[in-house]
N, C-alpha and C. Protein backbone atom coordinates (compact mmCIF):
# COMPACT_ATOMS: atom_id res chain seq x y z
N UNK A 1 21.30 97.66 -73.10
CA UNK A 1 20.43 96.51 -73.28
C UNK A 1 20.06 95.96 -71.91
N UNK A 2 18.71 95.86 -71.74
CA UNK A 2 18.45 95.41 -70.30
C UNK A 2 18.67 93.92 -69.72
N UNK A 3 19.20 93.56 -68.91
CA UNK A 3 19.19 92.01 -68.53
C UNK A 3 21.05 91.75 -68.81
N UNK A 4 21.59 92.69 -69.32
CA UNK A 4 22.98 92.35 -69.94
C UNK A 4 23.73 91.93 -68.81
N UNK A 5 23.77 92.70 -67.79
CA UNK A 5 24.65 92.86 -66.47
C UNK A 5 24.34 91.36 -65.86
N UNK A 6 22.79 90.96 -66.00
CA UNK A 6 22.87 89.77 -65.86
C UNK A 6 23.50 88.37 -65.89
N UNK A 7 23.13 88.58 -67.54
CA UNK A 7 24.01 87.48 -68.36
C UNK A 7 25.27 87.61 -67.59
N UNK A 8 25.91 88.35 -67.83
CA UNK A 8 27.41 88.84 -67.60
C UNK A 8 27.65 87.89 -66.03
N UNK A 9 26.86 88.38 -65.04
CA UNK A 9 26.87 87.36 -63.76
C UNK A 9 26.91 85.97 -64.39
N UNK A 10 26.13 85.71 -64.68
CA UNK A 10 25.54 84.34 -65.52
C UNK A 10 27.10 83.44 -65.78
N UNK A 11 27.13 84.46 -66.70
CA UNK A 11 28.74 83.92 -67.21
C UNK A 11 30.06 83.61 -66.19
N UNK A 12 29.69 84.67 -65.70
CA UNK A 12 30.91 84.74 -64.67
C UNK A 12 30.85 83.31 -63.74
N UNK A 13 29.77 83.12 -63.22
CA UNK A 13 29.22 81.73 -62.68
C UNK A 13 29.45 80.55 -63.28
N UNK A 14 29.22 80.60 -64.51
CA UNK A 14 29.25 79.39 -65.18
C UNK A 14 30.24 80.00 -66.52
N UNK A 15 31.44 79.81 -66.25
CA UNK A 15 32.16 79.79 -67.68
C UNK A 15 32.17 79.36 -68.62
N UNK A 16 31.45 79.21 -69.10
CA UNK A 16 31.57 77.36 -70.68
C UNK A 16 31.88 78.26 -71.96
N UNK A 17 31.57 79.59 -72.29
CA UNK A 17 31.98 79.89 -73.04
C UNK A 17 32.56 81.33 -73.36
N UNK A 18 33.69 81.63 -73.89
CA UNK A 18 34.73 83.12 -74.03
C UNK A 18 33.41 83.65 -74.88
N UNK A 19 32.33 84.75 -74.69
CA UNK A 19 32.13 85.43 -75.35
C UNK A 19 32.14 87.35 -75.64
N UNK A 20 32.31 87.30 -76.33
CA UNK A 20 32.66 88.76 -76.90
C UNK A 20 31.95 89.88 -76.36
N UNK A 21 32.57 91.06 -76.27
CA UNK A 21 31.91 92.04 -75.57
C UNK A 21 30.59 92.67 -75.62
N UNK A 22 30.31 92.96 -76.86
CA UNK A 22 29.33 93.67 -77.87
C UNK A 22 28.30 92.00 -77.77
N UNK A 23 27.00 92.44 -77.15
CA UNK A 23 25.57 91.36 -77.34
C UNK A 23 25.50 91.27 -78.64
N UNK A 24 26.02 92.21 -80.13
CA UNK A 24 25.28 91.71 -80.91
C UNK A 24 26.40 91.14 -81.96
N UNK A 25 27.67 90.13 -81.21
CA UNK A 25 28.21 89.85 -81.44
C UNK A 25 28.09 87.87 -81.42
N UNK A 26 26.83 87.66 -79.97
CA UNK A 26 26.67 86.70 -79.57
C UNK A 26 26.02 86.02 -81.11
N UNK A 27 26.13 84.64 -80.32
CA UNK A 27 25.50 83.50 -81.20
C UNK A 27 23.89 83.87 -80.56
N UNK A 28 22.83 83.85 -81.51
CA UNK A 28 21.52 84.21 -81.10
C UNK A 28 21.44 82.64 -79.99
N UNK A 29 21.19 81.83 -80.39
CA UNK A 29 20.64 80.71 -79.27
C UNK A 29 21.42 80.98 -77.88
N UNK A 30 22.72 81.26 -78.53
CA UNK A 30 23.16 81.06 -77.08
C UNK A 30 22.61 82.18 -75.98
N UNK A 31 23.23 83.41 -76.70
CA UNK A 31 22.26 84.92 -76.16
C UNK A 31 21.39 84.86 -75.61
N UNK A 32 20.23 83.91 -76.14
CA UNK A 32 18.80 83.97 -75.76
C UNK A 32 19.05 83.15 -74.74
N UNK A 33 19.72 81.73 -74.49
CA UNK A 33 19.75 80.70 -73.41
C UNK A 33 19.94 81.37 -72.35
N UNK A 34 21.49 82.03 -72.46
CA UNK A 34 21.91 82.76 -71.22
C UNK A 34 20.99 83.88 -70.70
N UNK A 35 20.18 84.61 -71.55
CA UNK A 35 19.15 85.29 -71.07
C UNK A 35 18.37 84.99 -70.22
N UNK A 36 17.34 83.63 -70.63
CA UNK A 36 16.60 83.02 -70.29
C UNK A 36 17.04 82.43 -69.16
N UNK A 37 18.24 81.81 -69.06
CA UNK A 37 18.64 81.29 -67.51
C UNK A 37 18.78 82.29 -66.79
N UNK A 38 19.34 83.36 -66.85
CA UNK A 38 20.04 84.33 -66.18
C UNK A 38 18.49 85.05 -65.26
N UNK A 39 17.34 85.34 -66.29
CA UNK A 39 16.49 85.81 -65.91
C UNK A 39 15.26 84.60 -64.95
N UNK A 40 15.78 83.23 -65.27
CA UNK A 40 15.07 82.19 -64.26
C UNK A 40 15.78 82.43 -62.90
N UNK A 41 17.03 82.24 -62.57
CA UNK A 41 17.76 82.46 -61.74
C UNK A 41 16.88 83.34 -60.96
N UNK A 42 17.31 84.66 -62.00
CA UNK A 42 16.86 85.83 -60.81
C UNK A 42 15.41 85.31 -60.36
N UNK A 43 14.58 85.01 -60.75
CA UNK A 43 13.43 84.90 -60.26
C UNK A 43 12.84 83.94 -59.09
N UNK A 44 14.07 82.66 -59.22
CA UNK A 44 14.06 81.60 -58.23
C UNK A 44 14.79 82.62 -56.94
N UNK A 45 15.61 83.04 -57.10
CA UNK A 45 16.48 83.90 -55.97
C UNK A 45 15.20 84.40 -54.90
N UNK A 46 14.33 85.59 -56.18
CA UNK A 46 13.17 86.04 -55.59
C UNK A 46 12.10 85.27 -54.92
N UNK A 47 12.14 84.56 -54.99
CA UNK A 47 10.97 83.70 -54.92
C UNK A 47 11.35 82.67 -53.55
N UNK A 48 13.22 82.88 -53.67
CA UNK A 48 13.25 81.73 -52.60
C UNK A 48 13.13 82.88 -51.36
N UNK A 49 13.81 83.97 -51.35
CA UNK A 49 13.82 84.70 -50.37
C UNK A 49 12.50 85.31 -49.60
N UNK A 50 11.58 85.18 -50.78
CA UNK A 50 9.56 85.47 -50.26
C UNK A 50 9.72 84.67 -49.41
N UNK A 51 10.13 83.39 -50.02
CA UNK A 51 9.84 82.32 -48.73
C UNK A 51 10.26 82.05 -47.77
N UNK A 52 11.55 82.63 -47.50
CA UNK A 52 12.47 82.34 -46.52
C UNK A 52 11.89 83.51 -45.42
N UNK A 53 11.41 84.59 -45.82
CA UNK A 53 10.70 85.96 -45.36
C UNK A 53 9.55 85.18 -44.43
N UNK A 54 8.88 84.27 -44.98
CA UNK A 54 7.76 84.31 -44.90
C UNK A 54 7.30 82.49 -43.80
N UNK A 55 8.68 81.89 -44.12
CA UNK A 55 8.75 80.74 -43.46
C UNK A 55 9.28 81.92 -42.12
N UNK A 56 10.44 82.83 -41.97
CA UNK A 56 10.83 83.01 -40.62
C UNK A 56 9.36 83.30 -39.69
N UNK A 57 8.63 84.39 -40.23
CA UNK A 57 7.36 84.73 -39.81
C UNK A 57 6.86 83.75 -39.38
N UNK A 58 6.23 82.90 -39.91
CA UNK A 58 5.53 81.75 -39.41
C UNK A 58 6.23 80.88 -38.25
N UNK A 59 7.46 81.19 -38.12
CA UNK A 59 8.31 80.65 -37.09
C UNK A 59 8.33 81.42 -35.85
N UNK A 60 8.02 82.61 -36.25
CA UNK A 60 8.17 83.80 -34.81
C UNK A 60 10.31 84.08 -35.26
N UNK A 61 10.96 83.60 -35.68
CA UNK A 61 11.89 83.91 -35.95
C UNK A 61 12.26 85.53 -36.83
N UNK A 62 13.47 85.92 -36.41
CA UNK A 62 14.27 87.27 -36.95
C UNK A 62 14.36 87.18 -38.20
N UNK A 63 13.73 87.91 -39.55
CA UNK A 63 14.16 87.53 -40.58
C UNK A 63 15.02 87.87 -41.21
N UNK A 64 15.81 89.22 -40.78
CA UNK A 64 17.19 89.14 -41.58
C UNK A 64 18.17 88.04 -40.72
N UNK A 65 17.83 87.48 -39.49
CA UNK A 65 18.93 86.14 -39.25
C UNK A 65 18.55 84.70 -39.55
N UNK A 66 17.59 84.76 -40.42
CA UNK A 66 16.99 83.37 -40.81
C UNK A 66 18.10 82.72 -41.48
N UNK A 67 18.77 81.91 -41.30
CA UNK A 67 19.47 81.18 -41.94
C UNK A 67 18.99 79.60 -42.80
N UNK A 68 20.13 79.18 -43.06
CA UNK A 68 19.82 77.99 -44.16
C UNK A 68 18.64 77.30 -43.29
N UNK A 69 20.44 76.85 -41.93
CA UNK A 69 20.69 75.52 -40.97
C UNK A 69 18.73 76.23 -40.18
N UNK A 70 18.38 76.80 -39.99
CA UNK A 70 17.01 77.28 -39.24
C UNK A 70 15.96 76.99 -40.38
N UNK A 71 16.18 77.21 -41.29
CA UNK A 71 15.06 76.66 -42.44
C UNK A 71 14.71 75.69 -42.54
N UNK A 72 15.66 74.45 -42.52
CA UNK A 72 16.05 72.81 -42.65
C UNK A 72 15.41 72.36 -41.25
N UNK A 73 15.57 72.72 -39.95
CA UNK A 73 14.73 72.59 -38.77
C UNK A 73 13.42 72.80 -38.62
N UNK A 74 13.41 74.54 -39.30
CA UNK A 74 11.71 74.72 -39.44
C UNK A 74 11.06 74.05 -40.17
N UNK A 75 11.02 73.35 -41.36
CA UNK A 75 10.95 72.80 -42.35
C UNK A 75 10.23 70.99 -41.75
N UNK A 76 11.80 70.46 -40.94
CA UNK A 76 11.84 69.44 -40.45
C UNK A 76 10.30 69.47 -39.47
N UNK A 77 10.16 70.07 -38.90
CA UNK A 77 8.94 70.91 -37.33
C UNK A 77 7.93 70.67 -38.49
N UNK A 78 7.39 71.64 -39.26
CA UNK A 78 6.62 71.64 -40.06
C UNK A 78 6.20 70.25 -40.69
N UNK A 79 7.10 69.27 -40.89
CA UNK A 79 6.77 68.36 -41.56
C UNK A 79 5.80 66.95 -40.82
N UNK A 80 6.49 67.01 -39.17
CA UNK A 80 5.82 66.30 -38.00
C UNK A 80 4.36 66.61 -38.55
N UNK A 81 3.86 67.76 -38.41
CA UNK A 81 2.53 68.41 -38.40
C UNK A 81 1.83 68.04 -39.74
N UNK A 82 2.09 67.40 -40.94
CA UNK A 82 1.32 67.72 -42.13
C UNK A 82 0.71 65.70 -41.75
């Protein structure tokens, strides 16, 4: 089942509930919730890292050493200017 390995992170992250091995064992709402978060997640992840890619660039900065603490500065720089 695709997205499972997900959830499974999901869970692991946020414990709130013991569920059973077998997906088609789940409570449907819940199944679907944890889906649905699991698969927002991933997409914010993606989406933050475009940007973090894409803020270093615009900085002239290294982008596999772009860090948080350099984001929060560039960010800060950027903001003088708007």
């Amino acid at each position: 089942m695709e997205g499972f390995g997900v959830i499974l992170d999901v869970i692991e992250k946020f414990p709130v509930h013991k569920l059973p091995t077998c997906p088609c064992e789940y409570d449907n709402d819940l199944y679907f919730f944890v889906l649905f978060t699991a698969n927002m997640i991933e997409k914010e992840e993606i989406l933050f890292e475009r940007g973090r890619r894409h803020l270093a660039n615009i900085m002239g900065e290294d982008v596999e050493t772009f860090n948080q603490k350099e984001i929060d500065v560039s960010l800060h720089l950027l903001g003088n200017f708007i």
